[in-house]
C-alpha atoms as a PDB file:
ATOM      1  CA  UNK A   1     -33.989  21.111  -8.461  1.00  0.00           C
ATOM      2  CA  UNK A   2     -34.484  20.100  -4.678  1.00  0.00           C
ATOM      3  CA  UNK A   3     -36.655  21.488  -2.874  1.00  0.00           C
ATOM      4  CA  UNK A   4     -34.447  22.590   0.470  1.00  0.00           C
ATOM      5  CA  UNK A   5     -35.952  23.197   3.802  1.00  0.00           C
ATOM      6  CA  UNK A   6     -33.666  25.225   6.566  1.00  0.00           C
ATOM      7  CA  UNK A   7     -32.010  22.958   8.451  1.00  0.00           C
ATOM      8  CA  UNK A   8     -31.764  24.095  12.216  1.00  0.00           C
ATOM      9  CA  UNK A   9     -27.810  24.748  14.067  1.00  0.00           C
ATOM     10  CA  UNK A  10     -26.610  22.568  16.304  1.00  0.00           C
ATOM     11  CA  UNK A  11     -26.702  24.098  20.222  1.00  0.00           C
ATOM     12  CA  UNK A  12     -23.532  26.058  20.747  1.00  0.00           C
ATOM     13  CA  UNK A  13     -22.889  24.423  23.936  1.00  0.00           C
ATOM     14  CA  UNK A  14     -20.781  20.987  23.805  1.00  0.00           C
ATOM     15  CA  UNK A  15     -19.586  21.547  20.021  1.00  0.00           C
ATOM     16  CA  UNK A  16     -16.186  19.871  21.656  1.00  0.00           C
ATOM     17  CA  UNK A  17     -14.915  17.069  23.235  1.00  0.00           C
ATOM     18  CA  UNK A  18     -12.887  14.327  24.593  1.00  0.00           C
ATOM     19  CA  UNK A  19     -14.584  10.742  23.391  1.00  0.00           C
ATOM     20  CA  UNK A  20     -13.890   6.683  23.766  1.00  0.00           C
ATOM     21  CA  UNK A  21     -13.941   3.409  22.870  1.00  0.00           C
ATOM     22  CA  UNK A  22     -17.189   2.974  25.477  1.00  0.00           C
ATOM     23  CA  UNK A  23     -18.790   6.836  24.164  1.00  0.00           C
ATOM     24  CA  UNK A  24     -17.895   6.887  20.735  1.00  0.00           C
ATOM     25  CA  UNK A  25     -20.968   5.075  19.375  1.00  0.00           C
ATOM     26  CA  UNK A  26     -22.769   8.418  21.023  1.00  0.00           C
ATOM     27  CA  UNK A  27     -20.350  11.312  20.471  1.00  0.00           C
ATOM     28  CA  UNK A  28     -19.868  10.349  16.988  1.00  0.00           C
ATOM     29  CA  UNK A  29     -21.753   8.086  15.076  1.00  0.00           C
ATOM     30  CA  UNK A  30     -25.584   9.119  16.650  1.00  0.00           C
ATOM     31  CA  UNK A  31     -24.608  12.579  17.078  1.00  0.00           C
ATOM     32  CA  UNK A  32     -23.686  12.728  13.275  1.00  0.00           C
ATOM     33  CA  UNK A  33     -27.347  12.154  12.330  1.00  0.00           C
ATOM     34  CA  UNK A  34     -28.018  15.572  13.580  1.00  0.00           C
ATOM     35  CA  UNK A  35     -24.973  17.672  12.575  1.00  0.00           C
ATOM     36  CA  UNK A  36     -21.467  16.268  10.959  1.00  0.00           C
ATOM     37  CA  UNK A  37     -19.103  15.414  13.542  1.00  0.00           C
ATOM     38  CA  UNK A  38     -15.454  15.913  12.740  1.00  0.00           C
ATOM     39  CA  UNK A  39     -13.459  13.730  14.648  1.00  0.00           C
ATOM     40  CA  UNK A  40      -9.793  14.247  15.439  1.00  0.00           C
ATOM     41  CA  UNK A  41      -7.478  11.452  16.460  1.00  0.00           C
ATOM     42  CA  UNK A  42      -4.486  12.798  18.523  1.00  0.00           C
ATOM     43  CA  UNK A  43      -1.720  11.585  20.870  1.00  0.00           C
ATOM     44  CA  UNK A  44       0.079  13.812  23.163  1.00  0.00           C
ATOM     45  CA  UNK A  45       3.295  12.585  21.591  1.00  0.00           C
ATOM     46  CA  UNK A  46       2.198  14.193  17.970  1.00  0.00           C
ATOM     47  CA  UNK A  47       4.257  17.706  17.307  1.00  0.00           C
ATOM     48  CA  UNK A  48       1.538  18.539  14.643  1.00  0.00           C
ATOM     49  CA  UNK A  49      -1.470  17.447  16.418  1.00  0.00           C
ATOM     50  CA  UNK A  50      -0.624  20.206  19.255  1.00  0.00           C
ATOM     51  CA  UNK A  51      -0.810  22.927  15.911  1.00  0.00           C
ATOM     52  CA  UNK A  52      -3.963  20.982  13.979  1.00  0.00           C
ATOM     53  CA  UNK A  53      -5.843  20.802  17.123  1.00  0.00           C
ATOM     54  CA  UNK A  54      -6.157  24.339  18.323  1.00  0.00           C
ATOM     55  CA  UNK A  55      -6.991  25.390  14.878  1.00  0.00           C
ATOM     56  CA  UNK A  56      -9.822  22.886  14.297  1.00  0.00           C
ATOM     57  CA  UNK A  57     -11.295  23.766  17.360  1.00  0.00           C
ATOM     58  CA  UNK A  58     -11.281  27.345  16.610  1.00  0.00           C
ATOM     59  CA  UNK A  59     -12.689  26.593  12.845  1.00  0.00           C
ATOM     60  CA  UNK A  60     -15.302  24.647  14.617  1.00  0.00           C
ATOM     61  CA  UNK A  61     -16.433  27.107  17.380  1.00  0.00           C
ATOM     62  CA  UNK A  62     -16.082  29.973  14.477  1.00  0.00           C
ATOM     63  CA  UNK A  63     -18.672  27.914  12.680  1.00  0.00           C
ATOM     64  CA  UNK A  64     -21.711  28.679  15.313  1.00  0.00           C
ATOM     65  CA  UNK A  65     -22.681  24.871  15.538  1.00  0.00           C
ATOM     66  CA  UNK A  66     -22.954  23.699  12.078  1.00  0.00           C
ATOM     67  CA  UNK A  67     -20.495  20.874  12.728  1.00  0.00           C
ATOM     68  CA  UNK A  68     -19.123  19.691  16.265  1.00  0.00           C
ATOM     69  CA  UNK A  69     -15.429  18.027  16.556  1.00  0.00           C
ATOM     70  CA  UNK A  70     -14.720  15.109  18.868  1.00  0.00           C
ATOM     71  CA  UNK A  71     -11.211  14.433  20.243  1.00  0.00           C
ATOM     72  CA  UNK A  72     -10.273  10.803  20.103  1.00  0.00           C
ATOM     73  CA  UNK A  73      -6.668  10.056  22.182  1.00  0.00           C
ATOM     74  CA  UNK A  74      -5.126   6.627  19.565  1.00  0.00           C
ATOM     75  CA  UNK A  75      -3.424   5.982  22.543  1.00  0.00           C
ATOM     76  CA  UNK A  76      -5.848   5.127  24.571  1.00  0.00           C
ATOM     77  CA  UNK A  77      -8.410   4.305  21.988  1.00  0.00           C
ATOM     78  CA  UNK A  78      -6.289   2.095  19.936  1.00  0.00           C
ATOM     79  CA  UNK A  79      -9.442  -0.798  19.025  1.00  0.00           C
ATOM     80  CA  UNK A  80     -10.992   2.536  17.383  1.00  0.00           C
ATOM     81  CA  UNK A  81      -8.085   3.668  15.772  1.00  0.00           C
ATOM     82  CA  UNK A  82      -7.244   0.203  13.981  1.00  0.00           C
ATOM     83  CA  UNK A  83     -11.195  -0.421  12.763  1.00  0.00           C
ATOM     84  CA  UNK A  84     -11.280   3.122  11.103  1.00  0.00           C
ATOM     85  CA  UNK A  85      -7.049   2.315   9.463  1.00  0.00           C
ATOM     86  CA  UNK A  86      -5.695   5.279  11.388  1.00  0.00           C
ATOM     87  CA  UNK A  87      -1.756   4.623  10.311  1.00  0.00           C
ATOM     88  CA  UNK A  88      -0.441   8.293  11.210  1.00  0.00           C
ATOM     89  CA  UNK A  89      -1.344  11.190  13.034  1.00  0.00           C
ATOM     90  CA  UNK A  90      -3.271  14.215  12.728  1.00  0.00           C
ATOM     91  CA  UNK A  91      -5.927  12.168  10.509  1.00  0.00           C
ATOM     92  CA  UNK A  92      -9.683  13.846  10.704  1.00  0.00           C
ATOM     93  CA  UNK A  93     -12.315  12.145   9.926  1.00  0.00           C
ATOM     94  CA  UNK A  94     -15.674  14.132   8.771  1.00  0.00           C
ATOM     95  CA  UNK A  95     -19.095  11.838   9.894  1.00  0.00           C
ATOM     96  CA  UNK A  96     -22.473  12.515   8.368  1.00  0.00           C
ATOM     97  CA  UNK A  97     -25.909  10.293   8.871  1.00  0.00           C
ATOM     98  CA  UNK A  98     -23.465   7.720  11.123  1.00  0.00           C
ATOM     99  CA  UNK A  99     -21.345   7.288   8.151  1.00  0.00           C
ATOM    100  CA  UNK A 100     -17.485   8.861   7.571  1.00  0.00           C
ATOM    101  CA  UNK A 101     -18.094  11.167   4.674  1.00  0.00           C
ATOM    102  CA  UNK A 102     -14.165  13.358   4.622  1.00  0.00           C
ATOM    103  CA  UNK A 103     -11.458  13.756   6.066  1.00  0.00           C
ATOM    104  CA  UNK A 104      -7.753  14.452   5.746  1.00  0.00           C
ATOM    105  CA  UNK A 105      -4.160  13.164   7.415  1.00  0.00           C
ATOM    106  CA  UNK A 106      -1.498  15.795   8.650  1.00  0.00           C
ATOM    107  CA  UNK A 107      -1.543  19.013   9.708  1.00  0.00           C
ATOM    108  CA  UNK A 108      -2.762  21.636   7.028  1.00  0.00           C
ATOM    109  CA  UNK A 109      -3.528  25.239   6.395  1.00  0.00           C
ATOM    110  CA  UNK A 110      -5.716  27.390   7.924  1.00  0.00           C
ATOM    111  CA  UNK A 111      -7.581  27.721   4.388  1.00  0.00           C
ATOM    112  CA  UNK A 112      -7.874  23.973   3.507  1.00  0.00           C
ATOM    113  CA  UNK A 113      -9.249  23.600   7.448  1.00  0.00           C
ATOM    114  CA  UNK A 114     -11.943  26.625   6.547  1.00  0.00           C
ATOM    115  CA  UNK A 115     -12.639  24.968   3.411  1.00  0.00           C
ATOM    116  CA  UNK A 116     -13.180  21.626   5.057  1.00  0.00           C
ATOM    117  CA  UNK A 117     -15.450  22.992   7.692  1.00  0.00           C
ATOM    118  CA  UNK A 118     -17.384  24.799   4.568  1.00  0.00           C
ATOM    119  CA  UNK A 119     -18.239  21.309   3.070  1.00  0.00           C
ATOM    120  CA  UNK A 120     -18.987  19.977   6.216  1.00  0.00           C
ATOM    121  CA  UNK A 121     -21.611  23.092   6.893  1.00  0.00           C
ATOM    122  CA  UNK A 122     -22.702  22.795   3.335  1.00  0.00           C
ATOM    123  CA  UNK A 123     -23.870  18.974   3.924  1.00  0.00           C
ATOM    124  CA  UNK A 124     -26.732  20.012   7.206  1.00  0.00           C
ATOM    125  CA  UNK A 125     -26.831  24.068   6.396  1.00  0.00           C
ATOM    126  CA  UNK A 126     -29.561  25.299   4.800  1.00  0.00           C
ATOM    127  CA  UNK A 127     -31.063  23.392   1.801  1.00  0.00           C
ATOM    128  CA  UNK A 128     -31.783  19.810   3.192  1.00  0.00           C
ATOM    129  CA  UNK A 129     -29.158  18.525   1.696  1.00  0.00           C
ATOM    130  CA  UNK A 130     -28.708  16.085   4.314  1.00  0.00           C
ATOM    131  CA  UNK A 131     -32.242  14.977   3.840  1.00  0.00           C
ATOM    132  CA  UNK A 132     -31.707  14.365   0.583  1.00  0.00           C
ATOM    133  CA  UNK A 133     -28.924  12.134   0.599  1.00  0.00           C
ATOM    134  CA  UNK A 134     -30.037  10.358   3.173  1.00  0.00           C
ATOM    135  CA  UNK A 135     -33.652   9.542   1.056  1.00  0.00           C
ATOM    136  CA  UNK A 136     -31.189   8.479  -1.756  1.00  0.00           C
ATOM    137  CA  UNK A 137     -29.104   6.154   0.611  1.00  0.00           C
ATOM    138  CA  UNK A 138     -32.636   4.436   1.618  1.00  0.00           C
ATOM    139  CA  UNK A 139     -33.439   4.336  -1.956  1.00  0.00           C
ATOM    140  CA  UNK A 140     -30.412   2.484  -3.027  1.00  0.00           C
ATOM    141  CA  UNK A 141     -30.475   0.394   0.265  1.00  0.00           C
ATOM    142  CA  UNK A 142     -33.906  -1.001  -0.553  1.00  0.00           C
ATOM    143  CA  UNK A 143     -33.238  -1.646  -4.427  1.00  0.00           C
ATOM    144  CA  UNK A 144     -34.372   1.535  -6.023  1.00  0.00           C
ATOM    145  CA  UNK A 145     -31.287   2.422  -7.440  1.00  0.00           C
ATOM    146  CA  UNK A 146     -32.305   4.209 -10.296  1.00  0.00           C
ATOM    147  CA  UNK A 147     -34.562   6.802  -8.496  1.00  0.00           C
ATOM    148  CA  UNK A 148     -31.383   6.921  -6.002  1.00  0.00           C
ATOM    149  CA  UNK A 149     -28.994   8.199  -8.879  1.00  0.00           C
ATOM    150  CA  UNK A 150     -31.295  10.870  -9.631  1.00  0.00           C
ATOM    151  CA  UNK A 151     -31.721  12.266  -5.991  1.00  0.00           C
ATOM    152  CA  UNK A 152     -27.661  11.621  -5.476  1.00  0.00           C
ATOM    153  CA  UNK A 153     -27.549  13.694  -9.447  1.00  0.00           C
ATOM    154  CA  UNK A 154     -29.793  16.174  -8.190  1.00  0.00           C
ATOM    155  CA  UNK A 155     -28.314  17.024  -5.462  1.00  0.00           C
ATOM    156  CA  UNK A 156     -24.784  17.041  -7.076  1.00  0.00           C
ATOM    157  CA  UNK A 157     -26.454  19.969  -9.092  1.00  0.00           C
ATOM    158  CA  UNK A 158     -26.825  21.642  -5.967  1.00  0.00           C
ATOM    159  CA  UNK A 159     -23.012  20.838  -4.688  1.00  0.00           C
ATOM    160  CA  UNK A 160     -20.794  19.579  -7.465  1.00  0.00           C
ATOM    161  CA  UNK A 161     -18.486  18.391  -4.724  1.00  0.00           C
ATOM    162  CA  UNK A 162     -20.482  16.908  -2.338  1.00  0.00           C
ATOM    163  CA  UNK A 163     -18.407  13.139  -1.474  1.00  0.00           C
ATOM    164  CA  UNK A 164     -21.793  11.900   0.202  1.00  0.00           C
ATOM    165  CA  UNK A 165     -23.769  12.472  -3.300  1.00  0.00           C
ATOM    166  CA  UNK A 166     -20.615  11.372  -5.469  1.00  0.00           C
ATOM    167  CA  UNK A 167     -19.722   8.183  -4.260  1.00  0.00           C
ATOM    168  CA  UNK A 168     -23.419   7.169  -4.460  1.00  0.00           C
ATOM    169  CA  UNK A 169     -23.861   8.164  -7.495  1.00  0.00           C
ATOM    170  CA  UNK A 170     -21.231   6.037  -8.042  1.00  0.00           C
ATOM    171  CA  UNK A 171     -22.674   3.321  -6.305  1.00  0.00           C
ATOM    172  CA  UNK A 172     -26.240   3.647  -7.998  1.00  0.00           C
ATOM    173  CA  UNK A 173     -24.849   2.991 -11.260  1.00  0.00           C
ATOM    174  CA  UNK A 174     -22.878  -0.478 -10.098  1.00  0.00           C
ATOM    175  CA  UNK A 175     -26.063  -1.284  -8.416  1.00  0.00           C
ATOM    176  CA  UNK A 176     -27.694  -1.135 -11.993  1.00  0.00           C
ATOM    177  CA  UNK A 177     -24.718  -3.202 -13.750  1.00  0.00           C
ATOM    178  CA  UNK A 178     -23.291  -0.197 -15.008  1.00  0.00           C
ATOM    179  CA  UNK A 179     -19.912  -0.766 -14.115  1.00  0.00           C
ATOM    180  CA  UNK A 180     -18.137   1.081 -17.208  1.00  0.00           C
ATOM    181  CA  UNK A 181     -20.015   4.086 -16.242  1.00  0.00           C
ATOM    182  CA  UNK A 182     -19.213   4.184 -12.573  1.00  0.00           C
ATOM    183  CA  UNK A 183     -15.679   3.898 -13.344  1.00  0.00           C
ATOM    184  CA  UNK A 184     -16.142   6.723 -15.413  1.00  0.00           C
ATOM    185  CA  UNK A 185     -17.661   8.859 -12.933  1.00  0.00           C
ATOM    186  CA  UNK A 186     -14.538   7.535 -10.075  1.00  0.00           C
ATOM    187  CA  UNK A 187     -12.079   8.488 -12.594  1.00  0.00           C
ATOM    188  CA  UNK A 188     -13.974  12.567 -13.413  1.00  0.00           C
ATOM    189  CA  UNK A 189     -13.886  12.763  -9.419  1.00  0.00           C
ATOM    190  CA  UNK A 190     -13.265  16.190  -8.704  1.00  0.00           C
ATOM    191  CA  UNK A 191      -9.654  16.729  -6.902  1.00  0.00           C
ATOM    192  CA  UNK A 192     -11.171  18.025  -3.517  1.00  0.00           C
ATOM    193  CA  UNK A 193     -13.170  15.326  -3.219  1.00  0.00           C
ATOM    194  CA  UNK A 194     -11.269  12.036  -5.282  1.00  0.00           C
ATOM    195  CA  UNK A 195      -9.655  10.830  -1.542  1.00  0.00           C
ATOM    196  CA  UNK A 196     -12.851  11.472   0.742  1.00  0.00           C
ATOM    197  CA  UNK A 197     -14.035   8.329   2.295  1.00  0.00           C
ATOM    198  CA  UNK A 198     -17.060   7.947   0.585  1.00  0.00           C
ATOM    199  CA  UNK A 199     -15.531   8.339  -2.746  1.00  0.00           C
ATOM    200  CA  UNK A 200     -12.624   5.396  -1.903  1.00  0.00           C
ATOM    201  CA  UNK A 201     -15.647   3.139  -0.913  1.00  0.00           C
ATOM    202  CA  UNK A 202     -16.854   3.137  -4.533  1.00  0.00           C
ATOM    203  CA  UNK A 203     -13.471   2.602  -5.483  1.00  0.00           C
ATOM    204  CA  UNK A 204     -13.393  -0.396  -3.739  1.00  0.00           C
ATOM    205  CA  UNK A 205     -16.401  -1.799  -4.959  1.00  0.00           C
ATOM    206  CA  UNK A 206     -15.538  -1.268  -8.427  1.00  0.00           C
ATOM    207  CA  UNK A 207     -12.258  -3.415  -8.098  1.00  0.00           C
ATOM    208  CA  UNK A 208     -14.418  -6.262  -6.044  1.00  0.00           C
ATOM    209  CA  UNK A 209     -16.975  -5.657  -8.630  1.00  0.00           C
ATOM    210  CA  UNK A 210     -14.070  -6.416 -11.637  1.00  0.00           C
ATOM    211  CA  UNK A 211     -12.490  -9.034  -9.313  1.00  0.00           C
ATOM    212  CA  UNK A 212     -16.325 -10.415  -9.810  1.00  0.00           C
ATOM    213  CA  UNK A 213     -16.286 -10.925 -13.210  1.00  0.00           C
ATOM    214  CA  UNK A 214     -12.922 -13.229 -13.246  1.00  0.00           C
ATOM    215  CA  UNK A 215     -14.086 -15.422  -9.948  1.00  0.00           C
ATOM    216  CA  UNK A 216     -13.700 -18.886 -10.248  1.00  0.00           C
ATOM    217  CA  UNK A 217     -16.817 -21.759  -9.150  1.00  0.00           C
ATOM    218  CA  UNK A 218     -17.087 -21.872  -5.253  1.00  0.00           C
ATOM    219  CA  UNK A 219     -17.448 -25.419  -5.273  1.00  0.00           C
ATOM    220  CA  UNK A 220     -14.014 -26.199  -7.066  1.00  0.00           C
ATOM    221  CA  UNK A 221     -12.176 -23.710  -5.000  1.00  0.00           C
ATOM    222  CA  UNK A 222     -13.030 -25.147  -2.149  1.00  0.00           C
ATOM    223  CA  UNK A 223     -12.561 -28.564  -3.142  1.00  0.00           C
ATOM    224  CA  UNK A 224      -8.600 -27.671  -4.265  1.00  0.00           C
ATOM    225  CA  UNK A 225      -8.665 -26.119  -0.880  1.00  0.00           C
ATOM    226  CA  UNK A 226      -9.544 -28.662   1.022  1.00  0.00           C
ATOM    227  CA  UNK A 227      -7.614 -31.146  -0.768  1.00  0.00           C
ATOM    228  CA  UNK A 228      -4.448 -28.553  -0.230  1.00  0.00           C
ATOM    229  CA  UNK A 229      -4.856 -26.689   2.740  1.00  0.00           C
ATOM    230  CA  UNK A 230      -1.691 -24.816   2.300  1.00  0.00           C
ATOM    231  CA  UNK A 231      -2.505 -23.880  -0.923  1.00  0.00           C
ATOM    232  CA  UNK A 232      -2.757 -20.074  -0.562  1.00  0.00           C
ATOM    233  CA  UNK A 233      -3.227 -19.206  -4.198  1.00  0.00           C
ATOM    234  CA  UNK A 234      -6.453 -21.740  -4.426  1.00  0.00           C
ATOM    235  CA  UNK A 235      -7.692 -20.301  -0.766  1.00  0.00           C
ATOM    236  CA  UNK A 236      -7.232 -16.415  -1.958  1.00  0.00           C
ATOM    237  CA  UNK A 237      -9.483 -17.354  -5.570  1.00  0.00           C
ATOM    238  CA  UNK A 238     -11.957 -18.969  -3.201  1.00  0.00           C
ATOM    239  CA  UNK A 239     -12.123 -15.535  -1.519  1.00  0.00           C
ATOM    240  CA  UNK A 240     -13.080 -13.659  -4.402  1.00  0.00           C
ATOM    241  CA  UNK A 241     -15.584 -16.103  -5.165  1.00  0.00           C
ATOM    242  CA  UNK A 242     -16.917 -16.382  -2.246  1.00  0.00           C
ATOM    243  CA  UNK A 243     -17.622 -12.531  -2.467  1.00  0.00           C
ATOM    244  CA  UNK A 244     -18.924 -12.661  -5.700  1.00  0.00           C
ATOM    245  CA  UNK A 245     -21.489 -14.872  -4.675  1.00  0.00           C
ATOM    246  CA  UNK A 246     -22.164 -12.579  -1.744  1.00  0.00           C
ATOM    247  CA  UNK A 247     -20.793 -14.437   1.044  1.00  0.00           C
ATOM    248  CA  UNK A 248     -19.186 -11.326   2.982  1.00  0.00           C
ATOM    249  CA  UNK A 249     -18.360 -13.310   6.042  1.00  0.00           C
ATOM    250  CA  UNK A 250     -17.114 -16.204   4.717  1.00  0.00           C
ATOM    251  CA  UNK A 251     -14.260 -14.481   2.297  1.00  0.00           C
ATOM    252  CA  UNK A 252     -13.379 -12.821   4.924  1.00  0.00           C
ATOM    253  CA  UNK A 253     -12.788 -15.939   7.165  1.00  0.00           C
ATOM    254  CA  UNK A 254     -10.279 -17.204   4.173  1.00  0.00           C
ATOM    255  CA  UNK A 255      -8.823 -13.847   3.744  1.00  0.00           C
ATOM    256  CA  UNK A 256      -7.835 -14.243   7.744  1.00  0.00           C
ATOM    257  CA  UNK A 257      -6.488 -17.730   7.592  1.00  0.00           C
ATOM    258  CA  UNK A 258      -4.069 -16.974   4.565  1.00  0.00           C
ATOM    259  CA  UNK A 259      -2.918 -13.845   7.019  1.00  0.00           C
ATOM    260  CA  UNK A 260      -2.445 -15.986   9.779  1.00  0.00           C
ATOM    261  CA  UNK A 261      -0.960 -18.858   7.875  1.00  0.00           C
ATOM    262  CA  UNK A 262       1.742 -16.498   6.106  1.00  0.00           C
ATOM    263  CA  UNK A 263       1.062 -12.314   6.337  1.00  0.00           C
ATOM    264  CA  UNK A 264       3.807 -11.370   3.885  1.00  0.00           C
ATOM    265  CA  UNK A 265       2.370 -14.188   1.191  1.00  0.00           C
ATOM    266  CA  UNK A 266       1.947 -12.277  -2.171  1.00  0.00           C
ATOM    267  CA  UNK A 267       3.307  -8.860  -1.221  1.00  0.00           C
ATOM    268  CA  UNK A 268       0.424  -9.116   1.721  1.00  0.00           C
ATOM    269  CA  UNK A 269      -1.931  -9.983  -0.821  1.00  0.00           C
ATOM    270  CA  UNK A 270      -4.941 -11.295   2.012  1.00  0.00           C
ATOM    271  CA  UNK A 271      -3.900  -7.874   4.132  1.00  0.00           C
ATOM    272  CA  UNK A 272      -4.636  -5.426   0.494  1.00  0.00           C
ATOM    273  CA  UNK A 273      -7.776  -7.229   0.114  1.00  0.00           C
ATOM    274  CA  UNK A 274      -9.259  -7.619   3.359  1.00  0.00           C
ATOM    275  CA  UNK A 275      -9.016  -4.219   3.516  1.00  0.00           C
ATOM    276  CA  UNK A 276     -10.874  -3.600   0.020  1.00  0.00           C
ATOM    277  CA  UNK A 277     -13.975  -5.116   1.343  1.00  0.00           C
ATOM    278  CA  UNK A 278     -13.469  -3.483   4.624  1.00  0.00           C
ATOM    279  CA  UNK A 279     -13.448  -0.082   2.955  1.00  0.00           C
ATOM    280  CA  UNK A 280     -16.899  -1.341   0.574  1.00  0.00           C
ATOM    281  CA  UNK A 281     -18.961  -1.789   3.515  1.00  0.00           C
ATOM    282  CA  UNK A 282     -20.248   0.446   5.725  1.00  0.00           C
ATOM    283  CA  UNK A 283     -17.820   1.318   8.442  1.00  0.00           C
ATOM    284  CA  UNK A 284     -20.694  -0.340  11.349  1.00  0.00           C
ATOM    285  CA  UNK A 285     -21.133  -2.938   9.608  1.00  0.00           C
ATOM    286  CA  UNK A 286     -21.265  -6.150  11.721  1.00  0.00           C
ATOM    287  CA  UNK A 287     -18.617  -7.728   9.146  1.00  0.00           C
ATOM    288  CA  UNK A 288     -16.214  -4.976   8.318  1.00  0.00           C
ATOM    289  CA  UNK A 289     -16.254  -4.422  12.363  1.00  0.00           C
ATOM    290  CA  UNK A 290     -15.739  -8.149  13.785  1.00  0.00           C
ATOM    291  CA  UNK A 291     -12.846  -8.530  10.689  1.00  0.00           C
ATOM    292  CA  UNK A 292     -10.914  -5.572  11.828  1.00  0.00           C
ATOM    293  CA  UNK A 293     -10.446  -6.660  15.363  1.00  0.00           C
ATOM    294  CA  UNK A 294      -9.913 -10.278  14.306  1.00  0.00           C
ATOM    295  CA  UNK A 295      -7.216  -8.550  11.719  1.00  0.00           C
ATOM    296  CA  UNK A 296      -5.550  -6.284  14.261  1.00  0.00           C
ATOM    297  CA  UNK A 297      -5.306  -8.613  17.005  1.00  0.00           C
ATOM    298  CA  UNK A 298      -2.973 -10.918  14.535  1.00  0.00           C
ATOM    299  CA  UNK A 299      -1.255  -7.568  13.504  1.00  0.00           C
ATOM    300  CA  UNK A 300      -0.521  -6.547  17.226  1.00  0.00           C
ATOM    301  CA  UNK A 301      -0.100 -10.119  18.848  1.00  0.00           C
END
């Protein structure tokens, strides 16, 4: 069992407000590393955000400063609303340790919202929780992912339906080539949690991870690529192999030329699965951040 440690509330003054493209690195991501940050994306146009958004900010202020809530206007805001895939309104998003951990689309009930704000609680309330899954993320980040998937088990014993704990779990075991396993443990998901962010990044990695296993040589790829630059079929395989071998950035780069070439090719194939490996990676990450923006500037231009 864990050895938890009282973690202390957050101050009860500023648990709400209005944030930006130019603050939301602050409000949201830093600000998470103390207490989860819900953030709520809103236009004044949205019928249901004017019902959601009184009631989260009541479940929020109810909760004494265990979790703050950020208001983020997609109007004016749009660069952050395309890099985080906001495609309707009311969506929440739940941050933890600078990293979306929740969330939900739509307005809901008053019970789901309490319930929500319960996990959220549950993740920096008392028991270190928090701490612990955020020595199991350094774990797995620096190789020891075996020691990682017992702290993310272990604390899973704690709270069955943590998303945080879950989805690394997840990704200790396909860290350890234990890819029949972690697509074991995506398809027992529990239901509360199966959607969370955190759980749909393992997913993701498990298809690039099975994509993996059927990528073609680099070398040849790019070859029939070069010798047919049209070739869309030979420029998507050299994609996937290019990630199997680890080079982020560069599948990517093909993934953006086949949209811009011809968005609709394969039922939006390059679209699907630029947005697989956007959803693997962390959502700051350099790659998934400079891709989105390259991405939505073709999809708005």
């Amino acid at each position: 069992m864990l050895e938890l440690n009282p973690t202390p509330k957050a101050p009860a003054t500023d648990l709400i407000k209005d944030s930006s493209e130019a603050t939301f690195m602050a409000d949201v991501v830093e600000a998470s590393r103390e207490v989860p940050v819900i953030v709520d994306f809103w236009a004044p146009w949205c019928g249901p955000c004017k019902t959601l958004g009184p009631a989260l900010e009541a479940a929020v202020t109810k909760a004494g400063g265990k979790v703050r809530m950020v208001k983020v206007n997609v109007d004016e805001n749009q660069n952050i609303a395309a890099q985080l895939r906001i495609q309707s309104i009311p969506t929440v998003y739940a941050f933890w340790q600078g990293q979306p951990v929740d969330g939900f689309q739509g307005a809901v009930p008053a019970s789901e919202i309490d319930a929500f704000i319960g996990r959220l609680s549950g993740m920096a309330g008392d028991g270190g929780l928090g701490e612990a899954l955020e020595a199991a993320e350094t774990m797995l980040a620096e190789g020891a992912a075996s020691d990682a998937a017992q702290t993310f088990a272990a604390i899973l014993g704690e709270e069955p339906e943590n998303p945080g704990a879950y989805g690394g779990l997840i990704r200790a075991h396909l860290a350890t080539g234990q890819l029949d396993q972690a697509e074991s443990l995506l398809a027992n998901a529990p239901d509360a949690i199966a959607g969370s962010p955190e759980v749909e990044a393992a997913r993701a990695q498990i298809d690039l991870a099975r994509q993996a296993e059927k990528a073609g040589p680099v070398a040849e790829l790019r070859a029939a690529v070069e010798a047919n630059p049209g070739d869309l079929q030979a420029r998507f395989d050299l994609a996937q192999a290019l990630h199997a071998a680890g080079d982020v950035d560069a599948a990517v780069d093909e993934l953006l030329d086949i949209f811009r070439r011809d968005r609709e090719w394969n039922d939006a194939a390059a679209k699907t699965q630029l947005f697989k490996i956007f959803d693997a990676l962390k959502p700051q990450d350099p790659i998934a951040l400079n891709g989105r923006r390259k991405l939505s500037s073709m999809i708005f231009a």
